[in-house]
N, C-alpha and C. Protein backbone atom coordinates (compact mmCIF):
# COMPACT_ATOMS: atom_id res chain seq x y z
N UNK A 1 -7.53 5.80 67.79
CA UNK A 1 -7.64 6.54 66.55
C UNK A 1 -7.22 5.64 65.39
N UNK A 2 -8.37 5.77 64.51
CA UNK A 2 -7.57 4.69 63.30
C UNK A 2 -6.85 5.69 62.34
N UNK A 3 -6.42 4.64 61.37
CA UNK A 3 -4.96 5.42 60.37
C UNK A 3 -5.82 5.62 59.06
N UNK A 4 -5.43 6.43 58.50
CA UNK A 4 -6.15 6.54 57.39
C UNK A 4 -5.19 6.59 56.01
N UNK A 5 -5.54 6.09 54.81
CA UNK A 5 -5.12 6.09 54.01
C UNK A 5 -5.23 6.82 52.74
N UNK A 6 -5.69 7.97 52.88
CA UNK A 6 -6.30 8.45 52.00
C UNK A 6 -4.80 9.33 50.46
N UNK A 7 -4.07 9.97 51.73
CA UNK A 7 -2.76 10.45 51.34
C UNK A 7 -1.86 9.55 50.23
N UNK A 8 -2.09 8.28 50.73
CA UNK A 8 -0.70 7.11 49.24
C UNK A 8 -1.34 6.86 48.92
N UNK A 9 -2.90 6.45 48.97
CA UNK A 9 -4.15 6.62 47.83
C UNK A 9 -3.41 7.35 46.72
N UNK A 10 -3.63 8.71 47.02
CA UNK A 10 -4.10 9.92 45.93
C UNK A 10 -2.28 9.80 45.26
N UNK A 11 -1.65 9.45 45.98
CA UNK A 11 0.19 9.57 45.88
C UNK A 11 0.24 8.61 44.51
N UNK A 12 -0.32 7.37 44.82
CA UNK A 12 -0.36 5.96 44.06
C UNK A 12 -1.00 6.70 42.46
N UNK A 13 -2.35 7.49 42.96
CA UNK A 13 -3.09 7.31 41.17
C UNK A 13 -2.40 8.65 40.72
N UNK A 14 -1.90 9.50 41.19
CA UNK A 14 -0.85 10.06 40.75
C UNK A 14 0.04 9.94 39.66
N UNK A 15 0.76 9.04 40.53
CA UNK A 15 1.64 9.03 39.73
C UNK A 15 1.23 7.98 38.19
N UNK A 16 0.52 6.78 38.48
CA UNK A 16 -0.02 6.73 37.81
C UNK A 16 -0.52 7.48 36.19
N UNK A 17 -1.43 8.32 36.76
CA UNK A 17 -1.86 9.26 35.66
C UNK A 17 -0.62 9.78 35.18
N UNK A 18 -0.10 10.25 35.89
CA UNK A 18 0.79 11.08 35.18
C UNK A 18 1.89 10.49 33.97
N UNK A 19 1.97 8.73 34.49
CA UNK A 19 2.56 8.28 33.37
C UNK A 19 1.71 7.96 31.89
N UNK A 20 0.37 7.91 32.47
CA UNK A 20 -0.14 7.84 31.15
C UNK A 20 -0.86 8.79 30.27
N UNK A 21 -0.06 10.30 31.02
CA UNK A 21 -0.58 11.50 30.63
C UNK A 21 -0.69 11.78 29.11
N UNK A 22 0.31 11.00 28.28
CA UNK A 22 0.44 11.01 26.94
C UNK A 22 -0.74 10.49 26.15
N UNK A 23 -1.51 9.15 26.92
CA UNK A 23 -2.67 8.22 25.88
C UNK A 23 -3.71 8.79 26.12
N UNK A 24 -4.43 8.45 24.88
CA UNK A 24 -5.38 8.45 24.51
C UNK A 24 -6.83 8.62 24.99
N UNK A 25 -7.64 9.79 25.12
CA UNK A 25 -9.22 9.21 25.72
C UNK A 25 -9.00 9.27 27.03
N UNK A 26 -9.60 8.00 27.40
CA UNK A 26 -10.02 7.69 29.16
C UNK A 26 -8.85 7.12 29.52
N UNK A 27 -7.95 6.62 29.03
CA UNK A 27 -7.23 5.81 29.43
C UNK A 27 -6.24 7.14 30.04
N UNK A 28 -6.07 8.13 29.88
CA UNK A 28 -5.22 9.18 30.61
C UNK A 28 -5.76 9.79 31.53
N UNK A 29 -7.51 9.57 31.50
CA UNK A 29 -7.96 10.01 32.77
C UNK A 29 -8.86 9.67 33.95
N UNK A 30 -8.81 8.25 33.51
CA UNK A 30 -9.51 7.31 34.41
C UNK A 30 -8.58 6.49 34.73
N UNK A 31 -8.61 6.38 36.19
CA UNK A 31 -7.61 5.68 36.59
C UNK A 31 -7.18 4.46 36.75
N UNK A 32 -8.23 3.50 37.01
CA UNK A 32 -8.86 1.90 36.43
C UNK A 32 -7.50 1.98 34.85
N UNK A 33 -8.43 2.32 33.88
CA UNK A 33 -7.83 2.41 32.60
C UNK A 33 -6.46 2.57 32.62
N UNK A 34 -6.42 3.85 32.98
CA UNK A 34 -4.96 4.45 33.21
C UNK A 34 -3.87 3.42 34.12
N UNK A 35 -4.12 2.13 34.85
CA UNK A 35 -3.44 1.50 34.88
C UNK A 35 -3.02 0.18 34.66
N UNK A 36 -4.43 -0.07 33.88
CA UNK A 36 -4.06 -1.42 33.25
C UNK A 36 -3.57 -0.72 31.54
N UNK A 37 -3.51 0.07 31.40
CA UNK A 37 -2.60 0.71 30.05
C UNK A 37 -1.30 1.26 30.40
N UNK A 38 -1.01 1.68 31.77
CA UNK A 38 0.59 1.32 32.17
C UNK A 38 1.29 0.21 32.53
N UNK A 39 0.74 -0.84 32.80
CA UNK A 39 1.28 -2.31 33.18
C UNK A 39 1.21 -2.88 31.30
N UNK A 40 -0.01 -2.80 30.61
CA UNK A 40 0.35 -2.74 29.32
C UNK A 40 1.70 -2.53 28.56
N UNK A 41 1.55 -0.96 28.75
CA UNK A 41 2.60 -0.48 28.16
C UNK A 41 4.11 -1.06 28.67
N UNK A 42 4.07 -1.31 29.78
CA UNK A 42 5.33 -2.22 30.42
C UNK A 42 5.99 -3.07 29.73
N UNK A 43 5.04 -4.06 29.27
CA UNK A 43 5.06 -5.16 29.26
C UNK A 43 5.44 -5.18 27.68
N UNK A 44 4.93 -4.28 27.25
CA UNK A 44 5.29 -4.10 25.90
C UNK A 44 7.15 -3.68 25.84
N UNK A 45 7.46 -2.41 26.40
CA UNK A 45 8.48 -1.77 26.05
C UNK A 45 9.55 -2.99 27.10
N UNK A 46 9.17 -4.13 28.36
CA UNK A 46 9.97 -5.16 28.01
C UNK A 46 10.14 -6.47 27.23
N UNK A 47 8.95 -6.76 26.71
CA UNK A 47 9.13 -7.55 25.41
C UNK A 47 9.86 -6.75 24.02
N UNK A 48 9.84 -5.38 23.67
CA UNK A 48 10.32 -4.58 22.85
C UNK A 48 12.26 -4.75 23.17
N UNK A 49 12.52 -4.57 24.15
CA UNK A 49 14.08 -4.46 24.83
C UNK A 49 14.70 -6.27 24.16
N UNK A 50 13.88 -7.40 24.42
CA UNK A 50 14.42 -8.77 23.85
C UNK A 50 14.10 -9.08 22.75
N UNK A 51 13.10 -8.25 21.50
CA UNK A 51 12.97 -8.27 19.96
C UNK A 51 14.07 -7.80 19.66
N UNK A 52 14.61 -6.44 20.60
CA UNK A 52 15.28 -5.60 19.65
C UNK A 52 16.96 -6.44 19.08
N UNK A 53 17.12 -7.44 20.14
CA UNK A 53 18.41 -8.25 19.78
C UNK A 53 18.47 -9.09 18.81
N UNK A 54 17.07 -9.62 18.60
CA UNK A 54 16.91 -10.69 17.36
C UNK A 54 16.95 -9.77 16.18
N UNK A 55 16.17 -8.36 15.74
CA UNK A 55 15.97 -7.83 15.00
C UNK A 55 17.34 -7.45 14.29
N UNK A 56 18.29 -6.84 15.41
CA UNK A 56 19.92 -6.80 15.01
C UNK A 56 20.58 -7.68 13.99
N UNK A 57 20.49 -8.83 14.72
CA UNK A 57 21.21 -10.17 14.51
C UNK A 57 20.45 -10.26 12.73
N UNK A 58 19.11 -9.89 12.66
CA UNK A 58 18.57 -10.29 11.44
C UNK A 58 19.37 -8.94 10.64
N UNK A 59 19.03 -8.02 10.58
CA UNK A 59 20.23 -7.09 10.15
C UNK A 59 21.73 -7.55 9.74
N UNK A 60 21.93 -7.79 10.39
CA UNK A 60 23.60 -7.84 10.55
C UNK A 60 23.85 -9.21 9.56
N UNK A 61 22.97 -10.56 9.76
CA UNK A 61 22.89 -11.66 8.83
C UNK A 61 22.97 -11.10 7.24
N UNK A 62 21.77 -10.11 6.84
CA UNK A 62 21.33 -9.90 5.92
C UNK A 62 22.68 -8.74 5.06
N UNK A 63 23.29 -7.99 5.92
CA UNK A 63 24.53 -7.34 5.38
C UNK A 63 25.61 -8.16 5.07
N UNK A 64 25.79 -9.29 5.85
CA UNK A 64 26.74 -10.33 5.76
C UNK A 64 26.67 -10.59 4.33
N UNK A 65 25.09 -11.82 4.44
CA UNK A 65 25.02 -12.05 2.92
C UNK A 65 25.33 -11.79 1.73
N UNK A 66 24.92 -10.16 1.76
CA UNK A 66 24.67 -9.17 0.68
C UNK A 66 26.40 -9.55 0.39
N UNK A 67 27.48 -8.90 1.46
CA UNK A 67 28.68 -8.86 1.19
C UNK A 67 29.31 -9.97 0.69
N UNK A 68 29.14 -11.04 1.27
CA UNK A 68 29.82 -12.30 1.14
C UNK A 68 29.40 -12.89 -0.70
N UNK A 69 28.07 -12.46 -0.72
CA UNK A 69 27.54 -13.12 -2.30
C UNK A 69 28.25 -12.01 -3.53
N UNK A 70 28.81 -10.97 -3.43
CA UNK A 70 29.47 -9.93 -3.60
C UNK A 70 30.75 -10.54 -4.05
N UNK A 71 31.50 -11.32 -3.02
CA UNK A 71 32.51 -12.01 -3.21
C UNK A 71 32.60 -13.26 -3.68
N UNK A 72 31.42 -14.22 -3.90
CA UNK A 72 31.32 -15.20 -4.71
C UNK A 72 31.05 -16.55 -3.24
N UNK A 73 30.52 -16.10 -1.87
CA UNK A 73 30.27 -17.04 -1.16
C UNK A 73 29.15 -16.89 -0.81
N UNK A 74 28.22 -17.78 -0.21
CA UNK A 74 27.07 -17.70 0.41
C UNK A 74 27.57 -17.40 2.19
N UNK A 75 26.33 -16.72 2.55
CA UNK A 75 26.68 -16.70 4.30
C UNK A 75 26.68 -17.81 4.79
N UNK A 76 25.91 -19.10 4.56
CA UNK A 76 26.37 -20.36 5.41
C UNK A 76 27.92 -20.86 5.05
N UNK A 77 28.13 -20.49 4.02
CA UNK A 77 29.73 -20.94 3.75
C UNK A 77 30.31 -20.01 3.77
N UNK A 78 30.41 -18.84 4.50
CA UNK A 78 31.44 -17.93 4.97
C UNK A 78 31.48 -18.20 6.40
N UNK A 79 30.75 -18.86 7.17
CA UNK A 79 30.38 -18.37 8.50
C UNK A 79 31.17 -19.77 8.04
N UNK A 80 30.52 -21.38 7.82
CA UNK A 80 31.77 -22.54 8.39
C UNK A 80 32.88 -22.24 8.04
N UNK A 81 33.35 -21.80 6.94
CA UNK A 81 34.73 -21.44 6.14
C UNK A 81 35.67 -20.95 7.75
N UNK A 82 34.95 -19.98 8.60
CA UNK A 82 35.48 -18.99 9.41
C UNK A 82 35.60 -19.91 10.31
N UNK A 83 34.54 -20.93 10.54
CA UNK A 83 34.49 -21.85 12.02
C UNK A 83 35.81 -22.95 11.62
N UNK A 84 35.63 -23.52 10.62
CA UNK A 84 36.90 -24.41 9.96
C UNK A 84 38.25 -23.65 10.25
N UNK A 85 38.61 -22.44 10.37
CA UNK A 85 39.60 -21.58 10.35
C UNK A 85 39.93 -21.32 11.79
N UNK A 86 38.78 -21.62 12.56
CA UNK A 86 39.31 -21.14 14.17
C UNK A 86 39.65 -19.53 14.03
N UNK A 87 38.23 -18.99 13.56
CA UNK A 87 38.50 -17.06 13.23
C UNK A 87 37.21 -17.25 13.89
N UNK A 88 37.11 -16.38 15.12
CA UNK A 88 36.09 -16.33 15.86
C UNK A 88 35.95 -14.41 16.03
N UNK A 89 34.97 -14.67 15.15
CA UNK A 89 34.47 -13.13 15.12
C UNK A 89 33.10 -12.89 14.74
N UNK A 90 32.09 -12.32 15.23
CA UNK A 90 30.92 -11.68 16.06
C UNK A 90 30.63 -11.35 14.86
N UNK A 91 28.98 -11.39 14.76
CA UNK A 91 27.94 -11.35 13.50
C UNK A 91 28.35 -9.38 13.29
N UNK A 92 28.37 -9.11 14.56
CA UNK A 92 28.18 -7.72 14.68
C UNK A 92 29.39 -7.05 14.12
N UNK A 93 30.54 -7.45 14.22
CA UNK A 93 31.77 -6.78 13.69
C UNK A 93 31.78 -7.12 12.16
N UNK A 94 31.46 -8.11 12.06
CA UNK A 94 31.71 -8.97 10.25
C UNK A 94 30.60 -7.87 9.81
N UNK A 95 29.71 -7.48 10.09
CA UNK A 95 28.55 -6.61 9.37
C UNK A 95 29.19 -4.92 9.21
N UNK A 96 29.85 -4.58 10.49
CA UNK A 96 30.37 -3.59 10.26
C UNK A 96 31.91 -3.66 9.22
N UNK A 97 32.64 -4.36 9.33
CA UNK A 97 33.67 -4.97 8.77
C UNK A 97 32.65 -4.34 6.55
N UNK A 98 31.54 -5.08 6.71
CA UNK A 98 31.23 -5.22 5.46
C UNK A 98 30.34 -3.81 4.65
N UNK A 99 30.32 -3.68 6.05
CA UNK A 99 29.49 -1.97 5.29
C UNK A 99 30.82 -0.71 5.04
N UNK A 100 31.94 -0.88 6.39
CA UNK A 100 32.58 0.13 6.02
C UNK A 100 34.23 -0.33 6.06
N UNK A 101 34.39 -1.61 5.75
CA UNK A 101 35.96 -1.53 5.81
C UNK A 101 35.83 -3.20 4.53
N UNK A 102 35.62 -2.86 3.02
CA UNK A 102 35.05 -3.78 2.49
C UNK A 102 36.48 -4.81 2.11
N UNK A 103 37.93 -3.99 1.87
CA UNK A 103 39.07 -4.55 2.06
C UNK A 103 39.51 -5.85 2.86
N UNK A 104 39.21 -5.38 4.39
CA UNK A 104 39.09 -6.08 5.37
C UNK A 104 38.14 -6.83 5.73
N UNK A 105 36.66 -7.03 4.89
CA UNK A 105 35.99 -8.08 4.67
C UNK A 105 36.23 -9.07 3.74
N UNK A 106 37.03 -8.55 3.13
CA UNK A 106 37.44 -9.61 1.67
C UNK A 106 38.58 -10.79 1.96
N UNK A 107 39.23 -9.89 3.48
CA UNK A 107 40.47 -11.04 3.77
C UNK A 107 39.98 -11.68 4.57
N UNK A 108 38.36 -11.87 5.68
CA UNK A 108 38.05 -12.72 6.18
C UNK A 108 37.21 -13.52 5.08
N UNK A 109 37.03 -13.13 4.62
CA UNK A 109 36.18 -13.99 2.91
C UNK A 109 37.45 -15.12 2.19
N UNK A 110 38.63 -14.44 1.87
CA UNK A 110 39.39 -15.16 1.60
C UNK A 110 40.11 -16.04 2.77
N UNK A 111 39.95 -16.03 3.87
CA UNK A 111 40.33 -16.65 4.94
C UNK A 111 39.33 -18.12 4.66
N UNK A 112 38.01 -17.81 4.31
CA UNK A 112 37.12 -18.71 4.51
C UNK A 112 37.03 -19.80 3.18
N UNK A 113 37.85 -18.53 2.39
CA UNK A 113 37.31 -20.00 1.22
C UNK A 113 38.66 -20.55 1.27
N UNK A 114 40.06 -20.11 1.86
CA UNK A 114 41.19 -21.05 1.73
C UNK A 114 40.55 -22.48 2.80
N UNK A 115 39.63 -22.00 3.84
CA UNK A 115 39.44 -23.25 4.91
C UNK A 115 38.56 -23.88 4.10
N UNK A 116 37.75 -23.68 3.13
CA UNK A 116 36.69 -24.39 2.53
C UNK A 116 37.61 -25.49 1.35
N UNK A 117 38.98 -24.67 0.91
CA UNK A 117 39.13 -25.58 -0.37
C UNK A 117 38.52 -24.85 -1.65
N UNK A 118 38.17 -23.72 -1.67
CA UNK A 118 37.50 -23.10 -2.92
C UNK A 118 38.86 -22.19 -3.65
């Protein structure tokens, strides 16, 4: 007796469809389509997961700036000012530091221009 496969066939485009129950047209109901638009979509939402860290970092630069030119420094000379100082602190905290604790951005600002000599 041979085995038949018909059962993880239908299991496979299943599930399939069902993930691409949301798109568009044929692509939600042809199954061809329907899975080269889920390996698509993959591929997208994991290239999306390693933008989303650069996109931050560009954020967080751009609040820096804003703050630091506020205080009379540029961000490349707040950031060596800080490296000259041996003050090792994260793009991500200095941004929050500058949106909501602007006190406590001003004393790593002044930290940076005593290491600069300004």
């Amino acid at each position: 007796m041979r085995v038949k496969n018909a059962v993880n066939s239908k299991k496979k485009k299943r599930r399939i469809l069902k993930f691409a129950k949301g798109f568009r047209g044929s692509l939600s109901r042809q199954y061809t389509l329907a899975r080269q638009s889920y390996y698509r979509a993959l591929k997208f939402s994991f290239d999306g997961r390693r933008n989303k860290k650069g996109d931050f970092r560009k954020v967080w630069v751009t609040r820096i700036n804003i703050a630091a030119r506020n205080e009379g420094l540029k961000y490349s000379e707040l950031i060596h000012g800080l490296k000259l100082a041996s003050v090792s602190v994260n793009r991500k905290m200095l941004a929050e530091l500058a949106v909501n604790d602007v006190d406590g951005f001003k004393e790593f600002v002044n930290i940076a221009k005593t290491a600069l000599g300004k």
